[in-house]
Protein backbone atom coordinates (compact mmCIF):
# COMPACT_ATOMS: atom_id res chain seq x y z
CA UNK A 1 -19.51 -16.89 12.30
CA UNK A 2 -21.18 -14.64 9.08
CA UNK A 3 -19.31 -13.21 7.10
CA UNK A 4 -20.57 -11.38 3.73
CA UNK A 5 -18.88 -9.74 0.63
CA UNK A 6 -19.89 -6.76 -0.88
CA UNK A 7 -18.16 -6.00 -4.14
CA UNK A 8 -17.34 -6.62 -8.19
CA UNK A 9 -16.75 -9.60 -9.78
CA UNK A 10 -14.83 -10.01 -13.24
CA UNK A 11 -14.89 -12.61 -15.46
CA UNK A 12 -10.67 -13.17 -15.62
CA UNK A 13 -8.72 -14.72 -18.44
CA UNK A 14 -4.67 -15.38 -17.23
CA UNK A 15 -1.82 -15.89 -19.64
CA UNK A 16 1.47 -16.29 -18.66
CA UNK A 17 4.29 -14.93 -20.34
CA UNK A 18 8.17 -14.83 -19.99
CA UNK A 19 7.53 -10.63 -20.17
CA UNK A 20 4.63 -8.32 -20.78
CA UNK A 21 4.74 -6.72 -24.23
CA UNK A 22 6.09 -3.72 -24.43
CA UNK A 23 4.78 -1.27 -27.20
CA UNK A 24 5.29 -2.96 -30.89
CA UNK A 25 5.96 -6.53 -29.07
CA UNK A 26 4.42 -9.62 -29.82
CA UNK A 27 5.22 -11.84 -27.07
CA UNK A 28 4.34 -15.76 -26.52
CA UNK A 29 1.82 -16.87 -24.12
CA UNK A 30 2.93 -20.26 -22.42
CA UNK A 31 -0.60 -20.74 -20.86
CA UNK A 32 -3.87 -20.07 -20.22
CA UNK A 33 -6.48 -20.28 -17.84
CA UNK A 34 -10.24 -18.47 -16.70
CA UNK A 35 -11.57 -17.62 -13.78
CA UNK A 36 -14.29 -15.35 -12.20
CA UNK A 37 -11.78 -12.95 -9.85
CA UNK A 38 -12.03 -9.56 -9.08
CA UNK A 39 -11.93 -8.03 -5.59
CA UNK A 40 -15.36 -9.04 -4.08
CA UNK A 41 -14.96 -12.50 -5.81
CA UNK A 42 -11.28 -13.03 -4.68
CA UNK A 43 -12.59 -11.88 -1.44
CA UNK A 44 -15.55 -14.11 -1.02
CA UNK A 45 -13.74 -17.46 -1.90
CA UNK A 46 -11.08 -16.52 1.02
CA UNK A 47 -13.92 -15.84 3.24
CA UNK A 48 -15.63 -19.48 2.61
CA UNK A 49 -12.23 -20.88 3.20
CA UNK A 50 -12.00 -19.59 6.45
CA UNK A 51 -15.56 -19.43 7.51
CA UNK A 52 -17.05 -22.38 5.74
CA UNK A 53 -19.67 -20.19 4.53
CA UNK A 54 -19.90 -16.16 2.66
CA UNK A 55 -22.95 -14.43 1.18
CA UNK A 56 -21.40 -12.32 -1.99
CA UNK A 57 -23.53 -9.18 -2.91
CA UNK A 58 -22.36 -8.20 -6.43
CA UNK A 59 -24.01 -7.58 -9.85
CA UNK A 60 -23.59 -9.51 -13.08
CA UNK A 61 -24.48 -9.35 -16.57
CA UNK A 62 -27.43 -11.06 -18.02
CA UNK A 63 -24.89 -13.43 -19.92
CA UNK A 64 -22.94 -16.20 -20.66
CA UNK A 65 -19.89 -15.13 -18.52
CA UNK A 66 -22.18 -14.07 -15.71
CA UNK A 67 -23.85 -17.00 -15.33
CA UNK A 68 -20.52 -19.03 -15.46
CA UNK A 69 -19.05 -16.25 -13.17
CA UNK A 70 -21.71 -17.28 -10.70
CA UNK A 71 -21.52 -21.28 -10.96
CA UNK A 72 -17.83 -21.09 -10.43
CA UNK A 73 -18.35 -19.71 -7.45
CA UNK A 74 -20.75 -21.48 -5.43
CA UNK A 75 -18.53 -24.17 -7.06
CA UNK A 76 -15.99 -22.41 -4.53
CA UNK A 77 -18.29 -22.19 -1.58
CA UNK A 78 -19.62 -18.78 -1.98
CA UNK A 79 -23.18 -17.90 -1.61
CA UNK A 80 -23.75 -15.77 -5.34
CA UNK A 81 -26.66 -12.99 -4.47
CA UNK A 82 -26.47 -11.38 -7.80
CA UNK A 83 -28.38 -8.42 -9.70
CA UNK A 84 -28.36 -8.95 -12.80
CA UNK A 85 -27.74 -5.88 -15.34
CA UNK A 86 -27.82 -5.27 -18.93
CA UNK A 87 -24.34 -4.24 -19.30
CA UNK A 88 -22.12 -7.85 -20.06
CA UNK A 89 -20.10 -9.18 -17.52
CA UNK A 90 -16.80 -7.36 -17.13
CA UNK A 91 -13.81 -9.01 -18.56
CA UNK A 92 -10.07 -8.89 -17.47
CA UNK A 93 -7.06 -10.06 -19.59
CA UNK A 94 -4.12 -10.86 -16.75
CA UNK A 95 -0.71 -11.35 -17.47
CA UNK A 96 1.48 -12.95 -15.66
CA UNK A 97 5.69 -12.39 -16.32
CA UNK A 98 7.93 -14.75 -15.12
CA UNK A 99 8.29 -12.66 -11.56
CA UNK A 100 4.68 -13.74 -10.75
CA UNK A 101 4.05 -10.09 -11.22
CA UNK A 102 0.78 -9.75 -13.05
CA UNK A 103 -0.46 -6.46 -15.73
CA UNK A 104 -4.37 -6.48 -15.73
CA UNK A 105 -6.55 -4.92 -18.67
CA UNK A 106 -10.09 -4.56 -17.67
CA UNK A 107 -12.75 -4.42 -20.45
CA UNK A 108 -15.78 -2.53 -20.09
CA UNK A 109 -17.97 -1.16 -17.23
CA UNK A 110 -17.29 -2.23 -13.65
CA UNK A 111 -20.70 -3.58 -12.31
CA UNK A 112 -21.78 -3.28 -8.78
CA UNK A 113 -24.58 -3.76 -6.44
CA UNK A 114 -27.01 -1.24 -5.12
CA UNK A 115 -29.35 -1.36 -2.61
CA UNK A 116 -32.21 -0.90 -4.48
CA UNK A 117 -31.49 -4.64 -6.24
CA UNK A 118 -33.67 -6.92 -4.74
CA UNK A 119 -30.91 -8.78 -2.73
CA UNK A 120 -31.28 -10.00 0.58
CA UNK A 121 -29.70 -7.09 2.37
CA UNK A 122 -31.30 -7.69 5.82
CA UNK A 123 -28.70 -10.92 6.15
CA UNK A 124 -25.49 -8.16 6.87
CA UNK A 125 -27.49 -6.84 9.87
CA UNK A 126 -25.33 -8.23 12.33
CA UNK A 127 -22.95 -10.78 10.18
CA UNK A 128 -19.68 -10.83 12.12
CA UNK A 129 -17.54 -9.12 9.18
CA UNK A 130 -18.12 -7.72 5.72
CA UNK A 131 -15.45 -6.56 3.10
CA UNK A 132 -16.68 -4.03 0.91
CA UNK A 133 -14.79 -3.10 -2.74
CA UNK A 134 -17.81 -1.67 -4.70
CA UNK A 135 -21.14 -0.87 -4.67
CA UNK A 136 -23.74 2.55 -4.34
CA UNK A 137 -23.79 4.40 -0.36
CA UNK A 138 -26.92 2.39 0.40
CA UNK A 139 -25.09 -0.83 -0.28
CA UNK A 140 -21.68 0.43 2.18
CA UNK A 141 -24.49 1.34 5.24
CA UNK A 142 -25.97 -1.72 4.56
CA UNK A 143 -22.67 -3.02 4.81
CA UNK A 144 -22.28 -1.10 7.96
CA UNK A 145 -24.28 -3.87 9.79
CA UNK A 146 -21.50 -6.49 10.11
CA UNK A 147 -19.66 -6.09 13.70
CA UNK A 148 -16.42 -5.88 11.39
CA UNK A 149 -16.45 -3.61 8.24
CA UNK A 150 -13.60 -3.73 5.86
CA UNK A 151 -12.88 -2.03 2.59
CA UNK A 152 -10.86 -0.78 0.25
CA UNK A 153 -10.44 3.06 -1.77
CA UNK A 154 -11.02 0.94 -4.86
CA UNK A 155 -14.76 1.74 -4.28
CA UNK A 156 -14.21 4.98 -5.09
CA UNK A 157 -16.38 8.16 -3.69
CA UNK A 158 -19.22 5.97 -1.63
CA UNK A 159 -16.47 5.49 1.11
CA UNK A 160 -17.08 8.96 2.01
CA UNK A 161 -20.60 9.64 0.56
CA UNK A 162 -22.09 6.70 2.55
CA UNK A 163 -21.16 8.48 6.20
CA UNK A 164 -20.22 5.34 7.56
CA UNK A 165 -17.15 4.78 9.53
CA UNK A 166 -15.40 1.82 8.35
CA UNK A 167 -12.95 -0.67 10.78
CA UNK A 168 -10.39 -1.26 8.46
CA UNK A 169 -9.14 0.75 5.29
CA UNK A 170 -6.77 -1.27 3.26
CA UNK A 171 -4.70 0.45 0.93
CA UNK A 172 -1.52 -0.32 -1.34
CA UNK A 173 1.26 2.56 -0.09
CA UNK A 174 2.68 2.74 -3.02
CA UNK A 175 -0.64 3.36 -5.12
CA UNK A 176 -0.67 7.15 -4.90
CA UNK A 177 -4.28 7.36 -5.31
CA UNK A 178 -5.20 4.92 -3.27
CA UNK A 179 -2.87 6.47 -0.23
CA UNK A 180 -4.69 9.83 -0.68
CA UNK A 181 -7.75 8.65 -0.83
CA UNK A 182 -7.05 6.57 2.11
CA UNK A 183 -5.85 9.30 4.17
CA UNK A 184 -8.41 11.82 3.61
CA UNK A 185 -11.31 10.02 4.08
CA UNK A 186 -13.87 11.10 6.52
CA UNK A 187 -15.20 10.09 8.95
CA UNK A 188 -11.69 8.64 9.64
CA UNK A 189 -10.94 4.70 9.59
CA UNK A 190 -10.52 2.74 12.89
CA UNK A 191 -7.51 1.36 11.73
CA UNK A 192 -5.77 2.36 8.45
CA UNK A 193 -3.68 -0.76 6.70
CA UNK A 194 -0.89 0.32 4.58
CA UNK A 195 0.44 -2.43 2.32
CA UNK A 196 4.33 -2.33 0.87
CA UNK A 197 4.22 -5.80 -0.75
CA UNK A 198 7.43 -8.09 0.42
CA UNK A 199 8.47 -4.73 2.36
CA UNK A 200 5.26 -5.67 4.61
CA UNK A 201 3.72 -2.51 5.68
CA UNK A 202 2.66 -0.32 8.44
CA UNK A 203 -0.89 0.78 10.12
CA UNK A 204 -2.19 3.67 12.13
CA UNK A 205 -5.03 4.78 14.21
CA UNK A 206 -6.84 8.01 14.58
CA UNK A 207 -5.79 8.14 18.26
CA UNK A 208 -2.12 8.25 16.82
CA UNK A 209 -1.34 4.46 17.41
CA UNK A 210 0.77 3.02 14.77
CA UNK A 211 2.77 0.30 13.61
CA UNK A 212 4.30 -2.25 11.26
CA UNK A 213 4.48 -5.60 10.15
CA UNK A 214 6.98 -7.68 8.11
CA UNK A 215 6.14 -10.16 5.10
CA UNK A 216 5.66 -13.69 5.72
CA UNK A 217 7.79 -15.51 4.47
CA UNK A 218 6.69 -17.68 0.98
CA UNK A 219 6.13 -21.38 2.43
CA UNK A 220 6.68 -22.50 -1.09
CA UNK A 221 8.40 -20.79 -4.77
CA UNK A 222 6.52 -17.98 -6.11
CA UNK A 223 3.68 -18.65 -8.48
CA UNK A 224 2.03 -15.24 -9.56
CA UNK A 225 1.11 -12.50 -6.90
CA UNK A 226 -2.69 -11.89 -8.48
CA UNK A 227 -5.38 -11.94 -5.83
CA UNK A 228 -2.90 -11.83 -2.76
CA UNK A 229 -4.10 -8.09 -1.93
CA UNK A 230 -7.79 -9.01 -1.57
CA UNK A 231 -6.91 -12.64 0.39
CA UNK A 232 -4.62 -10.25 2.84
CA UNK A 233 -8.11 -7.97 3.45
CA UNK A 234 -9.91 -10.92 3.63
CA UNK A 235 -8.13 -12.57 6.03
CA UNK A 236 -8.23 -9.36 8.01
CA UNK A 237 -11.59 -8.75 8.30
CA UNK A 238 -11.91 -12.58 9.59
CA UNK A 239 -9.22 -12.23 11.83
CA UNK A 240 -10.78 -8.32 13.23
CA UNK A 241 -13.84 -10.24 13.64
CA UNK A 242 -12.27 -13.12 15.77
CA UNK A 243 -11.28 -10.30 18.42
CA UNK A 244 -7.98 -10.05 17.36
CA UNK A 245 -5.75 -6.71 17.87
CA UNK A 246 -4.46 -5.32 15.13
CA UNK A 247 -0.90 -6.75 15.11
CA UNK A 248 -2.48 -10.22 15.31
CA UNK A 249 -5.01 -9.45 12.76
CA UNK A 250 -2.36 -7.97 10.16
CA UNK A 251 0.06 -10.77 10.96
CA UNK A 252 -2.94 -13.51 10.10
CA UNK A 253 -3.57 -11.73 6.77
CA UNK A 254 0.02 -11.34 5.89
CA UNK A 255 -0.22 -15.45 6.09
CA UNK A 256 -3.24 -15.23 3.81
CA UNK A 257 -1.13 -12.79 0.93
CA UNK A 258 1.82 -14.92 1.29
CA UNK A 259 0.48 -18.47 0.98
CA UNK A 260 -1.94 -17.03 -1.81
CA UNK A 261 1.47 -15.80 -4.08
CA UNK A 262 2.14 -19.51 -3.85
CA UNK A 263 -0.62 -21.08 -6.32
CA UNK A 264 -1.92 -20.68 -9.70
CA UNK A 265 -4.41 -17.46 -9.85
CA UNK A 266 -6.58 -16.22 -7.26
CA UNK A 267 -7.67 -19.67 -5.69
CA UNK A 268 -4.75 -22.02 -6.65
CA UNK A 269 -3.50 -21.74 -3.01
CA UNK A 270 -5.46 -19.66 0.15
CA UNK A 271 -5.23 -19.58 3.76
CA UNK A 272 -7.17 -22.73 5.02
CA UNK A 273 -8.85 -22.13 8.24
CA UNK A 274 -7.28 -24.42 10.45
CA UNK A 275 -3.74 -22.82 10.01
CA UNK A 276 -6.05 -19.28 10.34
CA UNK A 277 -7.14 -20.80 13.71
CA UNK A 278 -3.57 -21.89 14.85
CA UNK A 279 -2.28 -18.53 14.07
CA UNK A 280 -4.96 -16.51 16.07
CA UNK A 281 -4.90 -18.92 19.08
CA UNK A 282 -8.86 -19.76 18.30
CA UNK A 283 -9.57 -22.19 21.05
CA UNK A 284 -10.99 -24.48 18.42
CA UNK A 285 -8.05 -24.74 16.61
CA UNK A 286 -6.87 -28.31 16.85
């Protein structure tokens, strides 16, 4: 199956500390790692480790970081399709308290694709699923073509300046913005996913259909949450594009948040596609 990601990447240093500071702290960092993250990259890695394969539409700057942004991740599996701008790469500072809660300070401008980059747009006509965090109108109904379109308010204004209906909207319910945006978007979602963290969450459908789902349980301690959110949408669009109802879909990419919370930043630990398989009743699962 195809999948593709259409989104932002940021070049992501982690420290974690026993607290963040608080104003006039100083506080000591025990460790320290980098790594390119941000929602389309976080996105794309959890796609190739469920699909073997992902084509990641995103933009870059024409530096250092970008360039290591983009061998990390075909390192990772994902196929980089990259525009590259003048702007640097964007940088994040991540901390991560002793919760495995994480505070994230993003530095400079957020760079995205648009469709008039020369990147190979014609390969999302028809991909089985596509998640979608950032990028101009022409790049969301370009987007449009996968059978399975997921995304998040995080994109900001294209969501509804694009016209496109989208499959799946998934949203954090106790982001303000991000539920109002959510809920008055038009034309309305198929399926709108509202995340609660370990309270799970709850989804509804246009034709009033609703429901919930519970956390899955950690399958080992807590390690930091960073990158869960975008594995869970991940996961979902895979699992949407599978055939999967919603219930089973949601339940699949509560899996993928979960066992993501359990390993060091985004990629430490993901949902590997033969438990993926076992939990959607693939018949080539094993």
């Amino acid at each position: 199956m195809g999948f593709a990601v259409v989104g932002h990447v940021e070049w992501v240093e982690f420290v974690r500390v026993q607290s963040v500071a608080g104003s006039g702290e100083i506080v000591q960092g025990t460790d320290s790692f980098e790594e390119p993250a941000g929602g389309g990259g976080v996105a794309a890695v959890q796609l190739a480790r469920l699909a073997g394969e992902v084509n990641l539409f995103t933009a870059l700057g024409d530096d250092d970081l970008g360039r290591r942004a983009r061998e990390r991740l075909e390192e990772l599996g994902v196929r980089v399709h990259s525009a590259v701008r003048d702007s640097p790469t964007r940088r994040a500072l991540t901390f991560i308290d002793a919760a495995g809660e994480r505070a994230i300070t993003t530095i400079g401008e957020r760079l995205a694709p648009r469709i008039k980059d020369e990147l190979p747009w014609d390969l999302l006509d028809g991909t089985d699923g596509a998640y979608f965090t950032a990028g101009d109108p022409g790049a969301l109904r370009a987007a449009r073509g996968a059978r399975a379109l997921v995304a998040t308010p995080r994109a900001g204004p294209v969501l509804a300046e694009a016209g496109v209906r989208i499959d799946a909207l998934v949203f954090s319910d106790e982001d303000e913005h991000e539920r109002t945006a959510a809920r008055e978007l038009t034309p309305k979602p198929a399926l709108l996913v509202a995340t609660r963290g370990a309270a799970g969450g709850s989804y509804s459908k246009p034709d009033g259909a609703s429901g919930t789902w519970e956390a899955t349980p950690l399958p080992a301690p807590l390690v930091d949450s960073y990158g869960c959110g975008d594995s869970f949408a991940a996961a979902l669009c895979w699992a949407l594009a599978q055939g999967n109802d919603a219930a089973d879909a949601l339940d699949i990419a509560a899996r993928a948040g979960a066992i993501c919370m359990t390993g060091q930043g985004p990629y430490g630990r993901q949902l590997a596609a033969a438990e993926a398989e076992r939990a959607s009743g693939s018949p080539d699962a094993s």
